[in-house]
PDB file of N, CA and C in Angstrom:
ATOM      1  N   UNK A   1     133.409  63.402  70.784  1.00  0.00           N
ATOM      2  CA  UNK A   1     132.450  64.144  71.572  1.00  0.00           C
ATOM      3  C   UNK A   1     132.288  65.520  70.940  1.00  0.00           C
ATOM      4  N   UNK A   2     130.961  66.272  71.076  1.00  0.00           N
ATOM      5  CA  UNK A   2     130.703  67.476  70.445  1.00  0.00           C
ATOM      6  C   UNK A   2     131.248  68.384  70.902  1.00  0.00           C
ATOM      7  N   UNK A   3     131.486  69.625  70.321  1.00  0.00           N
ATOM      8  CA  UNK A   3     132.132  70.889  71.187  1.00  0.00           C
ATOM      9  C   UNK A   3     131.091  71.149  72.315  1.00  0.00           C
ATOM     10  N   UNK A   4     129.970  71.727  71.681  1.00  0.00           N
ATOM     11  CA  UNK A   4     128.819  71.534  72.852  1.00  0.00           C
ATOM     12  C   UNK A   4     128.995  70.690  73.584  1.00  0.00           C
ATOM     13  N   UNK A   5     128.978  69.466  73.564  1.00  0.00           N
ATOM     14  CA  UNK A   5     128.694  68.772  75.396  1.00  0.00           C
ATOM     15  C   UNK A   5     129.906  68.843  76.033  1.00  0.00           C
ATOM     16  N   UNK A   6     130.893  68.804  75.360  1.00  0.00           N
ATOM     17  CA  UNK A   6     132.471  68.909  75.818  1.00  0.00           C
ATOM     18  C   UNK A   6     131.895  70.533  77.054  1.00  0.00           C
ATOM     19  N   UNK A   7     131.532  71.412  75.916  1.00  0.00           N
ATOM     20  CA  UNK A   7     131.289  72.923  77.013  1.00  0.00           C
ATOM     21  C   UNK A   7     130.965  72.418  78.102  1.00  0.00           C
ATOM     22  N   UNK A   8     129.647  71.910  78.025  1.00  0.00           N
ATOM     23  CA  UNK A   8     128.693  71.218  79.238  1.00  0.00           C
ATOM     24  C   UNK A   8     129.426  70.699  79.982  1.00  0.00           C
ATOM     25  N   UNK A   9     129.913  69.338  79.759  1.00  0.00           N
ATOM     26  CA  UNK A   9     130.981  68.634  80.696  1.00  0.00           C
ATOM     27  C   UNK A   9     131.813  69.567  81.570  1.00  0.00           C
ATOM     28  N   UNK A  10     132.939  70.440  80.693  1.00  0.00           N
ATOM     29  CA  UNK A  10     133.573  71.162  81.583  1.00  0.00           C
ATOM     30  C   UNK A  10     132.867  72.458  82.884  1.00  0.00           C
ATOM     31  N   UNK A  11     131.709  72.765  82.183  1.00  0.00           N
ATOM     32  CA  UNK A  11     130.711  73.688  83.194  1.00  0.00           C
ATOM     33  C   UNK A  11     130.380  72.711  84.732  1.00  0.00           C
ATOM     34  N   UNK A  12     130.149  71.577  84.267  1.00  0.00           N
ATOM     35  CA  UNK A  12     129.582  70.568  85.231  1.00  0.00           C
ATOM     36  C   UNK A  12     130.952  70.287  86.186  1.00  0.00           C
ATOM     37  N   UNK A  13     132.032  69.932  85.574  1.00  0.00           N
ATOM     38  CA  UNK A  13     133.324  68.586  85.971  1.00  0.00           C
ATOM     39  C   UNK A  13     133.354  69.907  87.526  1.00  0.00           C
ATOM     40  N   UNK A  14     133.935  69.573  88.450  1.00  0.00           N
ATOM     41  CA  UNK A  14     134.789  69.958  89.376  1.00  0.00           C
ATOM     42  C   UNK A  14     136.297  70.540  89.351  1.00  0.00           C
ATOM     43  N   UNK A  15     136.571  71.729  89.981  1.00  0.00           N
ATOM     44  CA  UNK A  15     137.854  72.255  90.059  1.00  0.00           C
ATOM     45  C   UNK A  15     138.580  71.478  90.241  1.00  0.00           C
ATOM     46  N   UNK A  16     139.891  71.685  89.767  1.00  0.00           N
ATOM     47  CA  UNK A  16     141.032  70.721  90.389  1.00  0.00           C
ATOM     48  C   UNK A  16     140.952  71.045  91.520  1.00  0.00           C
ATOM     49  N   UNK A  17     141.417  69.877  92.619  1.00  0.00           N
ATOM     50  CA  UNK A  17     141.899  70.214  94.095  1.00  0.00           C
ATOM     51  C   UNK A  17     140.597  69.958  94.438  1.00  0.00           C
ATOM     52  N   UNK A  18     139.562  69.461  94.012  1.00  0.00           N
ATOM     53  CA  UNK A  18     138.092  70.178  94.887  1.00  0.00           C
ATOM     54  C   UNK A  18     137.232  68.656  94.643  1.00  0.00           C
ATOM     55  N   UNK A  19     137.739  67.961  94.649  1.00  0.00           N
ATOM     56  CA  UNK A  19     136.824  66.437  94.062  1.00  0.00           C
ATOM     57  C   UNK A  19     135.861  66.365  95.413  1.00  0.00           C
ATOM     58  N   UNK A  20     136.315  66.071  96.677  1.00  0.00           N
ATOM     59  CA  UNK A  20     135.560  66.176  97.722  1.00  0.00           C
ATOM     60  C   UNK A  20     134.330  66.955  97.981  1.00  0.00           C
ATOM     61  N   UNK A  21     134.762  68.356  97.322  1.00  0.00           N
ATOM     62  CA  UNK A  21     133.378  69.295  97.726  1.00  0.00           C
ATOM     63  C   UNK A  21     132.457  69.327  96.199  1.00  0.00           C
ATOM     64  N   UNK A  22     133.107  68.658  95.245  1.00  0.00           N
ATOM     65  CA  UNK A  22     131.913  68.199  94.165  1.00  0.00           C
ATOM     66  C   UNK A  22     131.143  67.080  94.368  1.00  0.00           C
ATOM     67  N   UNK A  23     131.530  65.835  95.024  1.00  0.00           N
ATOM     68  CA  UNK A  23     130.827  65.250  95.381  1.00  0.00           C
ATOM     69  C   UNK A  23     129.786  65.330  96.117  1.00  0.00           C
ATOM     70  N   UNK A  24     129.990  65.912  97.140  1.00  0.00           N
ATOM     71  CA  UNK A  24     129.317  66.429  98.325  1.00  0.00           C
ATOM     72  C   UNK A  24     127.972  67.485  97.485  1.00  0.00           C
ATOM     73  N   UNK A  25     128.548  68.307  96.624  1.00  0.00           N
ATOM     74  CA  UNK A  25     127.737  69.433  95.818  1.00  0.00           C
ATOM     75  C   UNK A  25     126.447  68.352  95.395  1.00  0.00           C
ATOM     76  N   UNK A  26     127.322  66.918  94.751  1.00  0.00           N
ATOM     77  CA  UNK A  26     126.487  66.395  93.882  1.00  0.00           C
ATOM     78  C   UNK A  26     125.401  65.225  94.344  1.00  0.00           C
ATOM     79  N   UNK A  27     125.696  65.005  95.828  1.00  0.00           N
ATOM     80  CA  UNK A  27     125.180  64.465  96.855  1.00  0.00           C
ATOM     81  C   UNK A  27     124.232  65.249  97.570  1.00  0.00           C
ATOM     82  N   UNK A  28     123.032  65.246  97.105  1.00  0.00           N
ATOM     83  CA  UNK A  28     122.181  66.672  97.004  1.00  0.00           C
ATOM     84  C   UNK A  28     121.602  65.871  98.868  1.00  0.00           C
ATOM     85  N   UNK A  29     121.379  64.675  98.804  1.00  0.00           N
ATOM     86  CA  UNK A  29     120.752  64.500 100.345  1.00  0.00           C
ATOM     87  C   UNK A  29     121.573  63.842 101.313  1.00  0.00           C
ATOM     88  N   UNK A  30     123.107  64.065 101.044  1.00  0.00           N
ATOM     89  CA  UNK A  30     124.053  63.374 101.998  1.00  0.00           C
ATOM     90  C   UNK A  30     123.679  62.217 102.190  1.00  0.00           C
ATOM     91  N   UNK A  31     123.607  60.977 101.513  1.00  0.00           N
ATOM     92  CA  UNK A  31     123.381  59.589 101.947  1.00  0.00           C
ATOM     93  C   UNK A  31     124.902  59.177 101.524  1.00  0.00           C
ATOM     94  N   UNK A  32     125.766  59.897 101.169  1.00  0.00           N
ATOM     95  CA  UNK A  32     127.112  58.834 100.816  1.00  0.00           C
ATOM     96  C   UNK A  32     127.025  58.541  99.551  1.00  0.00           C
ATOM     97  N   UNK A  33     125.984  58.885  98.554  1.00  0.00           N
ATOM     98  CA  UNK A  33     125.685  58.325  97.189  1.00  0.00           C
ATOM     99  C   UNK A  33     124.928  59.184  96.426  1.00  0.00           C
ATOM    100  N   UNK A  34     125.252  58.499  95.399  1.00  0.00           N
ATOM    101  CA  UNK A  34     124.496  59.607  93.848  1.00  0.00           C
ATOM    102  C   UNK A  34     123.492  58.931  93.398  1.00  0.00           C
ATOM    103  N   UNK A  35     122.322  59.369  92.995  1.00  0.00           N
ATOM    104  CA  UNK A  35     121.377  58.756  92.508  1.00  0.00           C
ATOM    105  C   UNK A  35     121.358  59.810  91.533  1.00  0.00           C
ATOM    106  N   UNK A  36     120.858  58.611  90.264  1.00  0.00           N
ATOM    107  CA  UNK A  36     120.697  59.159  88.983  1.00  0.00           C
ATOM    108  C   UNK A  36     119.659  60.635  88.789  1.00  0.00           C
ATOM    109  N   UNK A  37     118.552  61.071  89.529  1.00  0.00           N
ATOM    110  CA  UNK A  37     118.344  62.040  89.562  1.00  0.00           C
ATOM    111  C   UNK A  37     118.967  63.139  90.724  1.00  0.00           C
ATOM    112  N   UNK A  38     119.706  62.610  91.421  1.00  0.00           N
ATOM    113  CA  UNK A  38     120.953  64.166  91.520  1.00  0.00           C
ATOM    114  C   UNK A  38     122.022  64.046  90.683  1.00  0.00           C
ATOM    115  N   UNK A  39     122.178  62.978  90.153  1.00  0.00           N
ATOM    116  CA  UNK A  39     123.393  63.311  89.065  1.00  0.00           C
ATOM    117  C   UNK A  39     122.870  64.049  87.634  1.00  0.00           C
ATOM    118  N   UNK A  40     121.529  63.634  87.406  1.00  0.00           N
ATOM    119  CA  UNK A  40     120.926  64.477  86.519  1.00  0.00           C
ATOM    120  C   UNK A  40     120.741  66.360  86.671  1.00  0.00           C
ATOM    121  N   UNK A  41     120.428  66.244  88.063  1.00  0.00           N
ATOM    122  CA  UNK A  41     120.193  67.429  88.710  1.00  0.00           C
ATOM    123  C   UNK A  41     121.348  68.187  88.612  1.00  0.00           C
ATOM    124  N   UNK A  42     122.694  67.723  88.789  1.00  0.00           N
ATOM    125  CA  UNK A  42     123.851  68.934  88.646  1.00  0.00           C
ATOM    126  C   UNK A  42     124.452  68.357  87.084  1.00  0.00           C
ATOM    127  N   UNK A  43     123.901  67.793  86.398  1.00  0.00           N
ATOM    128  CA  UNK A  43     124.643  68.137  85.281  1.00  0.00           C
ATOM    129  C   UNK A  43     123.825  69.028  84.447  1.00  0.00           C
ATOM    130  N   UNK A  44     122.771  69.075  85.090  1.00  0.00           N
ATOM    131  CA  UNK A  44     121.432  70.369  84.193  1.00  0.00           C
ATOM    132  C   UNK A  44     122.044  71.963  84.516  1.00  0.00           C
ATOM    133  N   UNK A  45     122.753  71.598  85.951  1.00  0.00           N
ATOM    134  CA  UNK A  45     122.722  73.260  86.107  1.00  0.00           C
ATOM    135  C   UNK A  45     123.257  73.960  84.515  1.00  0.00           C
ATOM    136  N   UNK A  46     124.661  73.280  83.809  1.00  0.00           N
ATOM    137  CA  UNK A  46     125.279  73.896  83.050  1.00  0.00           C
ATOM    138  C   UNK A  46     124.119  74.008  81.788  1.00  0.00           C
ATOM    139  N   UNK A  47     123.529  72.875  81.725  1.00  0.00           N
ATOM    140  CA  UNK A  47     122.244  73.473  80.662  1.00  0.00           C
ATOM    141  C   UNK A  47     121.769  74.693  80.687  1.00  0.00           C
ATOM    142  N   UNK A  48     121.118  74.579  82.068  1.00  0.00           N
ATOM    143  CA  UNK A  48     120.044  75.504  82.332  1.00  0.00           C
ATOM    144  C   UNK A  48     120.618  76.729  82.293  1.00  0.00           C
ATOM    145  N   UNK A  49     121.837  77.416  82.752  1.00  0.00           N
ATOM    146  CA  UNK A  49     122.786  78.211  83.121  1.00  0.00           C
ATOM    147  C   UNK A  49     122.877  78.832  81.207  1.00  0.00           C
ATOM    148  N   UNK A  50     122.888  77.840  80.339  1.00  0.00           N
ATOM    149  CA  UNK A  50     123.402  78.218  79.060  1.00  0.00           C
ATOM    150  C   UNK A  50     121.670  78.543  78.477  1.00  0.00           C
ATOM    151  N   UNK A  51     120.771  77.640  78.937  1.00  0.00           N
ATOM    152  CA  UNK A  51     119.637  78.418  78.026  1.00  0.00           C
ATOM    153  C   UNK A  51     118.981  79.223  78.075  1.00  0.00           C
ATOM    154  N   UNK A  52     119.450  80.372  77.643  1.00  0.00           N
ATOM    155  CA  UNK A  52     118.833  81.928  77.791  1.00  0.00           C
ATOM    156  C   UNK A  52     117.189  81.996  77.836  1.00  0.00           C
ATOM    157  N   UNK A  53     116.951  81.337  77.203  1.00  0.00           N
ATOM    158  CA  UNK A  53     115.660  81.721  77.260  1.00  0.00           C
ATOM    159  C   UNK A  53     114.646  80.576  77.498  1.00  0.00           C
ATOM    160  N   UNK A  54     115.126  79.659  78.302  1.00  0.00           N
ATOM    161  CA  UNK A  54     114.583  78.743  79.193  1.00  0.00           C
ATOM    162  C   UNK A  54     113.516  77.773  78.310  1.00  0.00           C
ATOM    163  N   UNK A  55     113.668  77.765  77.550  1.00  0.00           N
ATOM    164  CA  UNK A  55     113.306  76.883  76.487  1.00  0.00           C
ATOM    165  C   UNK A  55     112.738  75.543  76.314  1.00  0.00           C
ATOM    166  N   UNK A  56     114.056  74.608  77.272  1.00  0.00           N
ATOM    167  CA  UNK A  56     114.359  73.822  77.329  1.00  0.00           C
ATOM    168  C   UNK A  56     114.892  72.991  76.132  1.00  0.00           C
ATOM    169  N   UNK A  57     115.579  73.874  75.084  1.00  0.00           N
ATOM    170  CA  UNK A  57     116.633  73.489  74.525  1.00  0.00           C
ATOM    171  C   UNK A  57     117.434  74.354  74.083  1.00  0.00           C
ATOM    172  N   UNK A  58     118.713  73.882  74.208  1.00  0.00           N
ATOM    173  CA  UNK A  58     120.500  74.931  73.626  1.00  0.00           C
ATOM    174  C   UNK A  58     120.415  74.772  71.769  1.00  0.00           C
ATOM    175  N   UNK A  59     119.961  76.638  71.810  1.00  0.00           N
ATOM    176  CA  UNK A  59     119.870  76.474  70.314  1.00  0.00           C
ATOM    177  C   UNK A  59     121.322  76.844  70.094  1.00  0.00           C
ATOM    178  N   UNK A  60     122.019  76.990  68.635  1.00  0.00           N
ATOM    179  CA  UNK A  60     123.643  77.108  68.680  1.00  0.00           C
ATOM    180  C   UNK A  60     124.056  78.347  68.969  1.00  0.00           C
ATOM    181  N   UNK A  61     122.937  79.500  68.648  1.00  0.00           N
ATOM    182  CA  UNK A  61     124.043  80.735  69.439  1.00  0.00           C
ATOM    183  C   UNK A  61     123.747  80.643  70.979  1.00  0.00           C
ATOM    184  N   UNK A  62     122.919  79.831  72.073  1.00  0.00           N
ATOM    185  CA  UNK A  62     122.969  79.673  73.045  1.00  0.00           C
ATOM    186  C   UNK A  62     124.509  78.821  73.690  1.00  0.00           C
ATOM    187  N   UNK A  63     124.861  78.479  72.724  1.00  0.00           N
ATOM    188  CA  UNK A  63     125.750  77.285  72.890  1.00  0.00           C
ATOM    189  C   UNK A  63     127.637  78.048  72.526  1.00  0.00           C
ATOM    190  N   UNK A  64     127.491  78.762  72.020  1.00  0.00           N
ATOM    191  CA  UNK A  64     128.659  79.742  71.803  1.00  0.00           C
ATOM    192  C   UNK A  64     129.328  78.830  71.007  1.00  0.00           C
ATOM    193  N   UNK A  65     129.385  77.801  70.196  1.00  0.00           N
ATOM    194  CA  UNK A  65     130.038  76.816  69.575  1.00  0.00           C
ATOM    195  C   UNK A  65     129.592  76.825  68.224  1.00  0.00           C
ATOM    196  N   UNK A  66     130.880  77.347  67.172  1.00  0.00           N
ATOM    197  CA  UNK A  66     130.192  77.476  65.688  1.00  0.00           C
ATOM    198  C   UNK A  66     129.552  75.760  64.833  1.00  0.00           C
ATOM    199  N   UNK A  67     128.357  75.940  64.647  1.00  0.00           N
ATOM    200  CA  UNK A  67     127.636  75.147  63.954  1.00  0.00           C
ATOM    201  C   UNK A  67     127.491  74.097  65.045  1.00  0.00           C
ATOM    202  N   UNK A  68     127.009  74.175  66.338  1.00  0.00           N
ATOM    203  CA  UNK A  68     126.771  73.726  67.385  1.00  0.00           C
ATOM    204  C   UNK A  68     125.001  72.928  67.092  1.00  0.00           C
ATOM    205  N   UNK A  69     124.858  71.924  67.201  1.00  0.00           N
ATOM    206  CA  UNK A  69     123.327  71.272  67.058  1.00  0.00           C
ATOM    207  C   UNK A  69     122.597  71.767  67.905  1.00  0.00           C
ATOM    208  N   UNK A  70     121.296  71.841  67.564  1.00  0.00           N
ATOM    209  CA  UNK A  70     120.284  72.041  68.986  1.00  0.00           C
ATOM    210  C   UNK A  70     120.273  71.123  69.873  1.00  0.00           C
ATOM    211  N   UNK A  71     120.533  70.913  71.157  1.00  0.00           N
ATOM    212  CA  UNK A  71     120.112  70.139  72.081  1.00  0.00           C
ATOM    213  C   UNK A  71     118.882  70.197  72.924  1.00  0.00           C
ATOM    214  N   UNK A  72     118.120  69.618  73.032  1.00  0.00           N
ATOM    215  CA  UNK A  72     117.187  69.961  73.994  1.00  0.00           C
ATOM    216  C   UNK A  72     117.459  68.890  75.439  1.00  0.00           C
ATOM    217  N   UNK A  73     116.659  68.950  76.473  1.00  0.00           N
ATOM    218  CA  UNK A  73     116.756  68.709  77.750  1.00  0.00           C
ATOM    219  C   UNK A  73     116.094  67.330  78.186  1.00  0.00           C
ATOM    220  N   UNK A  74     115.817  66.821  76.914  1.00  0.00           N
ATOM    221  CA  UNK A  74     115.498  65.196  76.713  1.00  0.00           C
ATOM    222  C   UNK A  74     117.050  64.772  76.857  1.00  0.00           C
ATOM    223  N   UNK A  75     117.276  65.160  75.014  1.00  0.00           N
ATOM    224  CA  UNK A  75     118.634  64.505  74.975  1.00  0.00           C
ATOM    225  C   UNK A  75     120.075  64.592  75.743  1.00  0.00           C
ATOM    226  N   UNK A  76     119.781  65.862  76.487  1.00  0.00           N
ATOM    227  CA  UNK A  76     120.672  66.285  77.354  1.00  0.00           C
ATOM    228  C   UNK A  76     120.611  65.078  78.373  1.00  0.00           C
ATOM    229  N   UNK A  77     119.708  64.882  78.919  1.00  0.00           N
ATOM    230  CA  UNK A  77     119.481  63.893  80.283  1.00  0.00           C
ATOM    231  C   UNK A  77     119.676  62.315  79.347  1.00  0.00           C
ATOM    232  N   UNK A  78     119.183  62.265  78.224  1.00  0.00           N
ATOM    233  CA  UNK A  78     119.468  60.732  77.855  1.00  0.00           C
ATOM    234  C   UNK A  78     120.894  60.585  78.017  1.00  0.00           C
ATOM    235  N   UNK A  79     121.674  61.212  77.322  1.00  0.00           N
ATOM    236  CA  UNK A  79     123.279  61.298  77.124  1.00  0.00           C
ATOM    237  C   UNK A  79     124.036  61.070  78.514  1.00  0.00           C
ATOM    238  N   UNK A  80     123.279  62.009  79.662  1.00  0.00           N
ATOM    239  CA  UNK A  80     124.260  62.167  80.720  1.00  0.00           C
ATOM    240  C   UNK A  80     123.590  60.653  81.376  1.00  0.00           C
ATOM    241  N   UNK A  81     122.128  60.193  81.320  1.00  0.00           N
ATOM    242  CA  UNK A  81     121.448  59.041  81.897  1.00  0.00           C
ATOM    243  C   UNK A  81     122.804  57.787  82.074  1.00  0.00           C
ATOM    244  N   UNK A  82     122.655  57.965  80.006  1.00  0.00           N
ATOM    245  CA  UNK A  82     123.758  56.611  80.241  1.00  0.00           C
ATOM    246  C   UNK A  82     125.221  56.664  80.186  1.00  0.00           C
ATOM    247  N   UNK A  83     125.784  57.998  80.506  1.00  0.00           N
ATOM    248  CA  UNK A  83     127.042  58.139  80.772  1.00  0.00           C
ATOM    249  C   UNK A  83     126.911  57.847  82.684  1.00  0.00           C
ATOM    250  N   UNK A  84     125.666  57.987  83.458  1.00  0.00           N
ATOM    251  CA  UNK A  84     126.140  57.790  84.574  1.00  0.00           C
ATOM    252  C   UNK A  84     125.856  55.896  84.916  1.00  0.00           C
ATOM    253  N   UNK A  85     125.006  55.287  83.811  1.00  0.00           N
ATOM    254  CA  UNK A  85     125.018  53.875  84.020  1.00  0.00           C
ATOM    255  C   UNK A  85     126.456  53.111  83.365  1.00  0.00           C
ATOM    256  N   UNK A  86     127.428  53.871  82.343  1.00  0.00           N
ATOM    257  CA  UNK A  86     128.490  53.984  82.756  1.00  0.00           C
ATOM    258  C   UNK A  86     129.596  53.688  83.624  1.00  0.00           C
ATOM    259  N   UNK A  87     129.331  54.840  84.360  1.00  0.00           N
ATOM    260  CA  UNK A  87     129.961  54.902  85.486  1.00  0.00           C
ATOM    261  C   UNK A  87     129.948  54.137  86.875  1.00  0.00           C
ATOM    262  N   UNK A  88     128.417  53.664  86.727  1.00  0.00           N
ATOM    263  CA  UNK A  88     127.989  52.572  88.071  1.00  0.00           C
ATOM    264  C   UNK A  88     128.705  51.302  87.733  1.00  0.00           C
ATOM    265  N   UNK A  89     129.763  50.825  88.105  1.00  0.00           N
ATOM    266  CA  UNK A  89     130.737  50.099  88.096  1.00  0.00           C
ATOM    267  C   UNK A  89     129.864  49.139  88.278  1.00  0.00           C
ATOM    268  N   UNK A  90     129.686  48.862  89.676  1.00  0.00           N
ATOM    269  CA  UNK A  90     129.149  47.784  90.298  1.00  0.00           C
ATOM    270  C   UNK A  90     127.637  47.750  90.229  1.00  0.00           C
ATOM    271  N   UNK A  91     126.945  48.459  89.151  1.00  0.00           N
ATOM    272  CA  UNK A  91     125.833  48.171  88.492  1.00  0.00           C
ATOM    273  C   UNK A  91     124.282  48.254  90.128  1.00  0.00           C
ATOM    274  N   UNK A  92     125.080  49.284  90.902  1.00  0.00           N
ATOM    275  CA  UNK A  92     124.140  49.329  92.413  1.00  0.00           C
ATOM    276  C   UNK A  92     122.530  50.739  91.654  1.00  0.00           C
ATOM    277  N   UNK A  93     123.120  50.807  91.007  1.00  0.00           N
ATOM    278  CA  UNK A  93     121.685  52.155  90.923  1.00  0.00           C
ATOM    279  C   UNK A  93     122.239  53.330  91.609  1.00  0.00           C
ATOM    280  N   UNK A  94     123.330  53.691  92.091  1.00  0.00           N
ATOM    281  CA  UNK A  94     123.844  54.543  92.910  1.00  0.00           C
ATOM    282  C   UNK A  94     125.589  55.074  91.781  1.00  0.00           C
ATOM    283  N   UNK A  95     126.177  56.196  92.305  1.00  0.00           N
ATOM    284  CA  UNK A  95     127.588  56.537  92.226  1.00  0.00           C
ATOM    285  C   UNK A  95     128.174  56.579  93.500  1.00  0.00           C
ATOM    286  N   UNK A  96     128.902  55.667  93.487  1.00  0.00           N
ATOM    287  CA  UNK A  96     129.781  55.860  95.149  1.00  0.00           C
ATOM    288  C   UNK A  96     130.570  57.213  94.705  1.00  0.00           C
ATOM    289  N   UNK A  97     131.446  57.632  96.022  1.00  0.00           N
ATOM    290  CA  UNK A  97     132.646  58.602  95.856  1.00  0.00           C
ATOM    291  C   UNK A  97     133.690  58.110  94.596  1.00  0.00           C
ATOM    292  N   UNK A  98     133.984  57.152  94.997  1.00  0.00           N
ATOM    293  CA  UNK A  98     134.921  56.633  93.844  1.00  0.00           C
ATOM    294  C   UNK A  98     134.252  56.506  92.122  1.00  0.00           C
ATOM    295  N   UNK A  99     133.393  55.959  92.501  1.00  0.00           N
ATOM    296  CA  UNK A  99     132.433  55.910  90.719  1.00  0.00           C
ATOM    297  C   UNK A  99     132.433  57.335  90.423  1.00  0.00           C
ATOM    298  N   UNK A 100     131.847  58.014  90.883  1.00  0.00           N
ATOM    299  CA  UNK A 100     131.491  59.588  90.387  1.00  0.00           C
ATOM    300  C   UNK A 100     132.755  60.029  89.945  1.00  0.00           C
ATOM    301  N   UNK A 101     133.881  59.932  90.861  1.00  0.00           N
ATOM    302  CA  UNK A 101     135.142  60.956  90.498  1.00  0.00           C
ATOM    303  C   UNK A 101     136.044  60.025  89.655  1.00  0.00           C
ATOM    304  N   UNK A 102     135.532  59.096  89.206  1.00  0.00           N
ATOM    305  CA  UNK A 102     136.252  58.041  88.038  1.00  0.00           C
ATOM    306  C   UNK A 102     136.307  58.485  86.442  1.00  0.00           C
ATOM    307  N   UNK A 103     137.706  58.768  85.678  1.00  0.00           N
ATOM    308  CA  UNK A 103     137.130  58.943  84.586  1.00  0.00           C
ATOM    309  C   UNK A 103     136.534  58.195  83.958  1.00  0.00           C
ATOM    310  N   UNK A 104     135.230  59.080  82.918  1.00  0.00           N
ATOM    311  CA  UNK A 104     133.943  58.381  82.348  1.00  0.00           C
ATOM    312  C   UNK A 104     134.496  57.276  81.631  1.00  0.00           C
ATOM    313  N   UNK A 105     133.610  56.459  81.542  1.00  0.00           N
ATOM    314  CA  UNK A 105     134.276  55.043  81.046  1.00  0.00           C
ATOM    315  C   UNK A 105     133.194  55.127  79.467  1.00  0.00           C
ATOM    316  N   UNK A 106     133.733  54.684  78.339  1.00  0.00           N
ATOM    317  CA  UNK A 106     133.332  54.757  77.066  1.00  0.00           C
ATOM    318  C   UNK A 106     132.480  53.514  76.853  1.00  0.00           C
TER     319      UNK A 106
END
């Protein structure tokens, strides 16, 4: 994995101790579940948060990571897309509590 998305990841992941109130964070309409555009939705914050100049892509000194690639906000969402189809265990279109706080599966 890149230093860059590694950054990202950790901007996004949840405090220790706090899995409950990330879910909940990431459960943007309280149905009990994640749908791929709120899971898209909070893994952008750390994008968006890093691209200074709203761009819609992390050029490498945006990225604080030496010789860091450009990312833009396509590939950002493709990457996290199918890291969360991934994660849908049971292949529902959704992240239960348990799927979401599961480590990512390769």
């Amino acid at each position: 994995m890149r230093a860059s998305l590694l950054a990202l990841l950790l901007l996004a992941a949840p405090a220790f101790g706090q899995a409950d109130d990330y879910f909940d964070r990431v459960d943007l309409d309280g149905d009990g579940r994640v749908s791929l555009d709120e899971f898209l939705e909070r893994m952008g914050f750390a994008f968006r948060q890093m691209d200074v100049d709203g761009n819609g892509v992390l050029e490498p000194h945006e990225q604080h990571v030496p010789d860091a690639p450009r990312i833009t906000l396509e590939q950002h969402e493709a990457r996290f897309g199918a890291q969360f189809r991934r994660q849908d265990a049971d292949g529902d279109g959704y992240l239960s509590r348990q799927e979401l706080l599961a480590p990512p599966r390769r």
